[in-house]
Protein backbone atom coordinates (compact mmCIF):
# COMPACT_ATOMS: atom_id res chain seq x y z
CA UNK A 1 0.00 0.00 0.00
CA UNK A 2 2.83 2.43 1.06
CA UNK A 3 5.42 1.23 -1.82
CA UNK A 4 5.07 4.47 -3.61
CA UNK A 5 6.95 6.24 -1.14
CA UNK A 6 9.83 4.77 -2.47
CA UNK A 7 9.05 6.90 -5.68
CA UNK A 8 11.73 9.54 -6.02
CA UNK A 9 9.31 12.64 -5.60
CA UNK A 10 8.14 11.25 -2.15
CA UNK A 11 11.55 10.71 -0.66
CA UNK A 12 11.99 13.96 -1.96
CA UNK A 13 9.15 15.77 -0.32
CA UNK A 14 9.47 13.66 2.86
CA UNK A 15 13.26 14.52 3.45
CA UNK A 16 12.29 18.10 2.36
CA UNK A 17 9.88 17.74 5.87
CA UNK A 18 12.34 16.28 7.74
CA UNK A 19 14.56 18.84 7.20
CA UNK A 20 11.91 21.99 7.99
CA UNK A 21 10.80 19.96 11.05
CA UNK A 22 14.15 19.73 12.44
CA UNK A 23 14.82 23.63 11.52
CA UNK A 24 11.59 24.95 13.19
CA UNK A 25 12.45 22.37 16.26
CA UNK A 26 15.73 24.41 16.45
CA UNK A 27 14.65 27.05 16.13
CA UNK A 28 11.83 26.66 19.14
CA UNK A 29 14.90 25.45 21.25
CA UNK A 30 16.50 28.62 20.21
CA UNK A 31 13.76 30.84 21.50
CA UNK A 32 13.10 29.11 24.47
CA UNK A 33 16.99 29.51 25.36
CA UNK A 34 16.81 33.12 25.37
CA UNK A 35 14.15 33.41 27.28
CA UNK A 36 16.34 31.42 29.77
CA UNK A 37 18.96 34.03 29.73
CA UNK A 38 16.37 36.57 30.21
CA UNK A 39 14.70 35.30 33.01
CA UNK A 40 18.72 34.98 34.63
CA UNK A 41 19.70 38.01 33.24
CA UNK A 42 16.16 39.55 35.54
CA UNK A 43 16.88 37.57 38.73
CA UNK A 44 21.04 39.10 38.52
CA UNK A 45 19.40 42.24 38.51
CA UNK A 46 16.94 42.05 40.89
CA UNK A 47 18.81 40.23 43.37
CA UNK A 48 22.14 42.76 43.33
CA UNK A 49 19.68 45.82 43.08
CA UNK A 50 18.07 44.85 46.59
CA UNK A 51 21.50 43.79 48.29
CA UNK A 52 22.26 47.38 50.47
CA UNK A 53 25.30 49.15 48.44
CA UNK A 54 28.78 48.15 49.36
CA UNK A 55 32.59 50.00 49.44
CA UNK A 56 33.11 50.45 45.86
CA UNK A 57 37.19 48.80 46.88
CA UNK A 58 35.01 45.67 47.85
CA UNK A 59 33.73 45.11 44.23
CA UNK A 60 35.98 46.99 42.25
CA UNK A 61 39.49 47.17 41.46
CA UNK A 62 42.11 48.20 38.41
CA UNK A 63 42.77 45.24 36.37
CA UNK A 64 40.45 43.17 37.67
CA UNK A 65 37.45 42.80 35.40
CA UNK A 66 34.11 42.94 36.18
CA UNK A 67 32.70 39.72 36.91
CA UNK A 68 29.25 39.13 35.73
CA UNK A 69 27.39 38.08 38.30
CA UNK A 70 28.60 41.22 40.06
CA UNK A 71 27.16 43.52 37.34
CA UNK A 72 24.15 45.84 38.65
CA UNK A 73 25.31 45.27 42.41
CA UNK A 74 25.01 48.78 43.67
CA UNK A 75 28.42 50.28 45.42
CA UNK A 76 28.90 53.05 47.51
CA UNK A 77 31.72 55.72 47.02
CA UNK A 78 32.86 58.67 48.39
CA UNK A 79 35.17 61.62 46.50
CA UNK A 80 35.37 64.63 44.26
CA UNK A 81 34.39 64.64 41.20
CA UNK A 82 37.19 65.53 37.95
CA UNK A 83 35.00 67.71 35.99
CA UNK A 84 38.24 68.54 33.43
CA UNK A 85 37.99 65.03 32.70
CA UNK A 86 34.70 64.47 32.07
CA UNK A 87 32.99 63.33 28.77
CA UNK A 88 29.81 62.53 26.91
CA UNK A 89 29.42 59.39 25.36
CA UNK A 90 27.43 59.57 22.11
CA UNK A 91 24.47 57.67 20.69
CA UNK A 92 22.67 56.75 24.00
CA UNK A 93 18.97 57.55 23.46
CA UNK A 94 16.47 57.67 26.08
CA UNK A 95 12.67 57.37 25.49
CA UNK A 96 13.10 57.65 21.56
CA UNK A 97 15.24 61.03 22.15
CA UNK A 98 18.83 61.20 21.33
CA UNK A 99 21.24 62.42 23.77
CA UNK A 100 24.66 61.60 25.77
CA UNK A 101 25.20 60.44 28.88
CA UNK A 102 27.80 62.02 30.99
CA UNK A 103 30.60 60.25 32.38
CA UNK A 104 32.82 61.76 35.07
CA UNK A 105 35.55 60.49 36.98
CA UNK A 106 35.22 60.61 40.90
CA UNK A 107 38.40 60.61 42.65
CA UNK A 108 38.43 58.96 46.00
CA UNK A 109 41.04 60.72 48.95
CA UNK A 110 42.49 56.98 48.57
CA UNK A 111 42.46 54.28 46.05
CA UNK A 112 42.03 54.74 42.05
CA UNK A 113 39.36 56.57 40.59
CA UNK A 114 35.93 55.28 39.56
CA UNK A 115 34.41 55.97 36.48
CA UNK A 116 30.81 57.56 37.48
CA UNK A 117 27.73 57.70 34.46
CA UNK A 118 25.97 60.70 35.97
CA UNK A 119 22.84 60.45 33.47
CA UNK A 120 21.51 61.45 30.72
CA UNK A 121 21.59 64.81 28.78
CA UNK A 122 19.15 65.53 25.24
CA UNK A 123 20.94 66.32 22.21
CA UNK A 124 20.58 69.94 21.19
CA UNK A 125 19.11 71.03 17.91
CA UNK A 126 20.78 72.19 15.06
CA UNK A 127 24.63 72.77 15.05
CA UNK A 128 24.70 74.00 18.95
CA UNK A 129 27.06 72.08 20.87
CA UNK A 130 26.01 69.57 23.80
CA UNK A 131 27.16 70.53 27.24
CA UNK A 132 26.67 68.86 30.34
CA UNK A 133 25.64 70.16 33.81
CA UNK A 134 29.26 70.49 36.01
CA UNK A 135 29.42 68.21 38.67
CA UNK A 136 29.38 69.59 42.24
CA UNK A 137 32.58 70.76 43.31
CA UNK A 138 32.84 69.69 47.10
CA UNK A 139 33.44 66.07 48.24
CA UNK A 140 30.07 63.74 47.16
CA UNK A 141 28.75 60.29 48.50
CA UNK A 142 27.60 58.24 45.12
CA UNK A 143 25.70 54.97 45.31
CA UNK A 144 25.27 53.19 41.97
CA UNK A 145 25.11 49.97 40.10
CA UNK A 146 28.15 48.61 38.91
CA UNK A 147 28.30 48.07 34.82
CA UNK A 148 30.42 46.25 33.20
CA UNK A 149 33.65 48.12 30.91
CA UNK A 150 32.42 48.12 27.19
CA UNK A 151 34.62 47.13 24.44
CA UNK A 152 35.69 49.31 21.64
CA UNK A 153 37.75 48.25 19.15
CA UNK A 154 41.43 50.03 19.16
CA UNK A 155 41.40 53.72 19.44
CA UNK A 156 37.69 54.24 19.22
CA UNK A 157 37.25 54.05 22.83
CA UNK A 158 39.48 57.25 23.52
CA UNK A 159 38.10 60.95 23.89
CA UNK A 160 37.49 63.16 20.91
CA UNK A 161 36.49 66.69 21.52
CA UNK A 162 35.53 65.77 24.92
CA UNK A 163 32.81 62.94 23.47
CA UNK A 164 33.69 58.96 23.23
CA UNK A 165 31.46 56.15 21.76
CA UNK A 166 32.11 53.34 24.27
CA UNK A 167 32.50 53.33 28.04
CA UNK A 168 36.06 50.75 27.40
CA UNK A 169 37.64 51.94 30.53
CA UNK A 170 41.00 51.00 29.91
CA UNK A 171 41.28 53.47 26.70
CA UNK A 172 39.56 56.10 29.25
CA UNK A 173 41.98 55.13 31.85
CA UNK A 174 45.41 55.68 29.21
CA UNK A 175 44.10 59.77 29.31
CA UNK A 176 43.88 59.94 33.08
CA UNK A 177 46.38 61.00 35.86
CA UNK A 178 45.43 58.30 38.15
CA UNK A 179 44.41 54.85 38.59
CA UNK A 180 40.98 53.70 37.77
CA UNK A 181 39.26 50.66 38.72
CA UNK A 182 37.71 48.49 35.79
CA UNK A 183 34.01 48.69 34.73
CA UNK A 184 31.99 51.72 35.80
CA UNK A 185 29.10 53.01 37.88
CA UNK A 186 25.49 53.99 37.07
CA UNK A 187 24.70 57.12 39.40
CA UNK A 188 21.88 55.97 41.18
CA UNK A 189 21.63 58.26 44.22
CA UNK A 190 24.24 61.22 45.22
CA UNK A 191 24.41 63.48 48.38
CA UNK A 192 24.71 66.07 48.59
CA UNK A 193 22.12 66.77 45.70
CA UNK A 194 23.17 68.51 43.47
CA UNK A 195 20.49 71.26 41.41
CA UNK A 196 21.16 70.98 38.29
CA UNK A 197 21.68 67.28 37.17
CA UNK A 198 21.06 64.90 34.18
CA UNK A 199 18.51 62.46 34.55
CA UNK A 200 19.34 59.41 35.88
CA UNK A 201 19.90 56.58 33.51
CA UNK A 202 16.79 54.45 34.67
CA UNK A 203 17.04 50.45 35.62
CA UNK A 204 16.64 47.88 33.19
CA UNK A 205 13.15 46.67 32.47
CA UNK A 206 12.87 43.36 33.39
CA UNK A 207 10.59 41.09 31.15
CA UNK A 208 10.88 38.09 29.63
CA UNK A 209 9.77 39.42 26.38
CA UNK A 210 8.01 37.36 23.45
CA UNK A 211 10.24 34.49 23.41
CA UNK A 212 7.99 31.83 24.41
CA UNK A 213 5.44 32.78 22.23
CA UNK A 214 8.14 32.61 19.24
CA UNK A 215 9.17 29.33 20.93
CA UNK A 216 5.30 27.99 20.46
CA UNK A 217 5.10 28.98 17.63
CA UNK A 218 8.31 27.47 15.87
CA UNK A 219 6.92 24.31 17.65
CA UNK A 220 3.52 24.95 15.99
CA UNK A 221 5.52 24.84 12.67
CA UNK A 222 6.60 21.48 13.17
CA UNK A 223 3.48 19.82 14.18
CA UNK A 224 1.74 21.62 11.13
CA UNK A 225 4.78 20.12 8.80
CA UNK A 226 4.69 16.75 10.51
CA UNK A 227 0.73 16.38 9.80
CA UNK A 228 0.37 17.81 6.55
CA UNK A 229 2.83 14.87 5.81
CA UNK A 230 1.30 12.41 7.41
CA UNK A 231 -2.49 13.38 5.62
CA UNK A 232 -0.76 13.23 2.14
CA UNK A 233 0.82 10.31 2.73
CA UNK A 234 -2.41 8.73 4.02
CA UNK A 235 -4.68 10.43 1.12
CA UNK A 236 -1.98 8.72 -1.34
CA UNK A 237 -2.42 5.40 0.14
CA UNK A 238 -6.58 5.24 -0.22
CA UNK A 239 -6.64 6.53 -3.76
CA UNK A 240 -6.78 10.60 -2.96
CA UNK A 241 -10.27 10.30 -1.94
CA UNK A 242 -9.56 13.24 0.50
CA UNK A 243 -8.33 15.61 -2.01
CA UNK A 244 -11.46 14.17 -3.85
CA UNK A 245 -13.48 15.16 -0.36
CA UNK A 246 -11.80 18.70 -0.52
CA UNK A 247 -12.28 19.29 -4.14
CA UNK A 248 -15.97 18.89 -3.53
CA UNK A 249 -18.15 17.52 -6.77
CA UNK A 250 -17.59 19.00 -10.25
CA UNK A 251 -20.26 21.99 -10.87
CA UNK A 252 -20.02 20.07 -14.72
CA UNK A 253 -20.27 16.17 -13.76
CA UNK A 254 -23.88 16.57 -14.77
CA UNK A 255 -24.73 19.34 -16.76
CA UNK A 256 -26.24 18.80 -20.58
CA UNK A 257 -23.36 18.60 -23.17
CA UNK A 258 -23.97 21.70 -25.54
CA UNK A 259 -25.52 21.13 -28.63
CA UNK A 260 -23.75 20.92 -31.90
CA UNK A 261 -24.68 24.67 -33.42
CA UNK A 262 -24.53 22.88 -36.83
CA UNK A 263 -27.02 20.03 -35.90
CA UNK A 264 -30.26 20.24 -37.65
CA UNK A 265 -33.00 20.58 -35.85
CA UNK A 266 -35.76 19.84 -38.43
CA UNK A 267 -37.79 16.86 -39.06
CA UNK A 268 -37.01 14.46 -41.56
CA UNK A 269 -39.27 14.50 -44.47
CA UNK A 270 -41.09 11.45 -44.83
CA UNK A 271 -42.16 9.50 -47.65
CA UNK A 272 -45.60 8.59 -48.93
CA UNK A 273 -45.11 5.28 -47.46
CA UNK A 274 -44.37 7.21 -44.11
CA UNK A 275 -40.61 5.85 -44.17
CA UNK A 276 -38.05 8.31 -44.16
C-alpha cells in the first residue's frame, strides 16, 4: 500500500519535511533559550539591586574585570568629582530622544578613581554644541550599580572633543592622571544633591519578552509540517479520496453537453409510405 513512497518525488518531499521539522524544532529550542537568559539576566538584577550598596574597593578594582554576576550590584563611594575630565558618550537615546550620557571620573582621597555615568543629557538642535551640567565641586557620596567596561575596538574608545562612543575603561583610563578601577558606575543616588543634574539613567526593564510565544510557535511549525505529511501520505495510500473530499463535486459532472450549433434541428421529411 505504502510502496510508492519509495518513488523519487516522495523521498523527496518527505526529506524536504524532515529537514523543515528539524529547523523549526531548532529554532523553538532557540527561542526558548533566550528566554532562559532573560529570566537569569532579571533575577542578577533584581537580586544585586536589593542587596544594600557596598565600598566600591570591595567590588571593584584596576585590572580586575568585572565579573558578571557582580554587574548591577550597587556600590557606595565617596570623593570629588574631575569635571576637566569628564565626557559625553554619544548615541545613547532615552525614550526615543537622542542624547549623551555624561561620564565623570570621581576621585576617591584613597584608592584609584571610579568611572561615574551621571545620566543622561538631550541632544541639542541644530549645530549648537552639547554641554553637560558640572558636577558639584565639594566632596560627594555616590551609590550606583556597577556596569560592566564596554569594548571598543582600538582607538575608538578614547576621547574626541571631549565625546567617546564606548564606556572601554582602559582606553579612558590611558588619558587619566590616576588609577581607575575596571568597569563603571550607574549614578543611582548622590548626596549632597546637586540642582542641576542629568537624569538618571533608569534600571533595566525586566521582562521576559516574546520568546515563548516565538518558541510555540516554531513548535507549531513542526506539528503543522509533521501532519500535513502524514495526511498526504495517508490520502496517497486510499486513492486521494480526501483531495477528492476537498475538491468537492464538479459543478459540470452533470450538466447537458452543448448542442452541436450545426445540428439540424428539423424533421425528416417522410415518404408517402411514411418511411423516411
Amino acid at each position: 500500500m505504502y510502496r510508492f513512497l519509495l518513488r523519487p518525488r516522495w523521498i523527496a518531499l518527505v526529506l524536504g519535511v524532515a529537514v523543515l521539522v528539524t529547523v523549526f524544532v531548532q529554532l523553538g529550542d532557540w527561542q526558548l533559550d533566550r528566554r532562559a537568559q532573560r529570566q537569569a539576566h532579571n533575577a542578577l538584577v533584581t537580586v544585586n539591586s536589593e542587596r544594600p550598596p557596598r565600598p566600591v574597593e570591595q567590588v571593584l578594582a584596576p585590572g580586575r574585570a568585572v565579573q558578571p554576576a557582580q554587574e548591577w550590584t550597587r556600590v557606595l563611594v565617596r570623593g570629588r568629582y574631575d569635571a576637566d575630565h569628564q565626557v559625553l558618550v554619544r548615541y545613547r537615546p532615552l525614550d526615543g530622544a537622542p542624547g549623551f550620557h555624561v561620564l565623570t571620573p570621581l576621585v576617591p582621597r584613597n584608592g584609584p578613581a571610579v568611572l561615574v555615568d551621571r545620566g543622561w543629557i538631550p541632544r541639542p538642535g541644530g549645530s549648537e554644541a552639547a554641554t553637560a551640567p558640572a558636577p558639584p565641586s565639594g566632596e560627594v557620596t555616590v551609590v550606583g550599580r556597577v556596569r560592566r567596561s564596554e569594548e571598543a575596538p582600538d582607538g575608538q574608545g578614547r576621547p574626541q572633543a571631549g565625546q567617546v562612543r564606548f564606556i572601554d575603561t582602559d582606553q579612558l583610563a590611558a588619558d587619566l592622571p590616576y588609577p581607575v578601577v575596571d568597569g563603571y558606575v550607574e549614578l543611582v543616588e548622590q548626596r549632597p544633591a546637586a540642582q542641576d543634574t542629568p537624569r538618571p539613567v533608569p534600571p533595566p526593564t525586566l521582562s521576559e519578552g516574546p520568546h515563548l510565544a516565538y518558541g510555540l510557535q516554531w513548535y507549531l511549525f513542526a506539528v503543522i509540517a509533521v501532519v500535513g505529511l502524514g495526511l498526504l501520505i495517508y490520502d496517497e495510500a486510499h486513492g486521494g479520496r480526501l483531495r477528492e473530499r476537498l475538491r468537492g463535486p464538479d459543478p459540470h459532472a452533470d450538466a447537458t453537453p452543448p448542442r452541436d450549433l450545426g445540428e439540424s434541428t428539423a424533421p425528416l421529411p417522410r415518404s408517402e409510405s411514411g418511411r423516411p
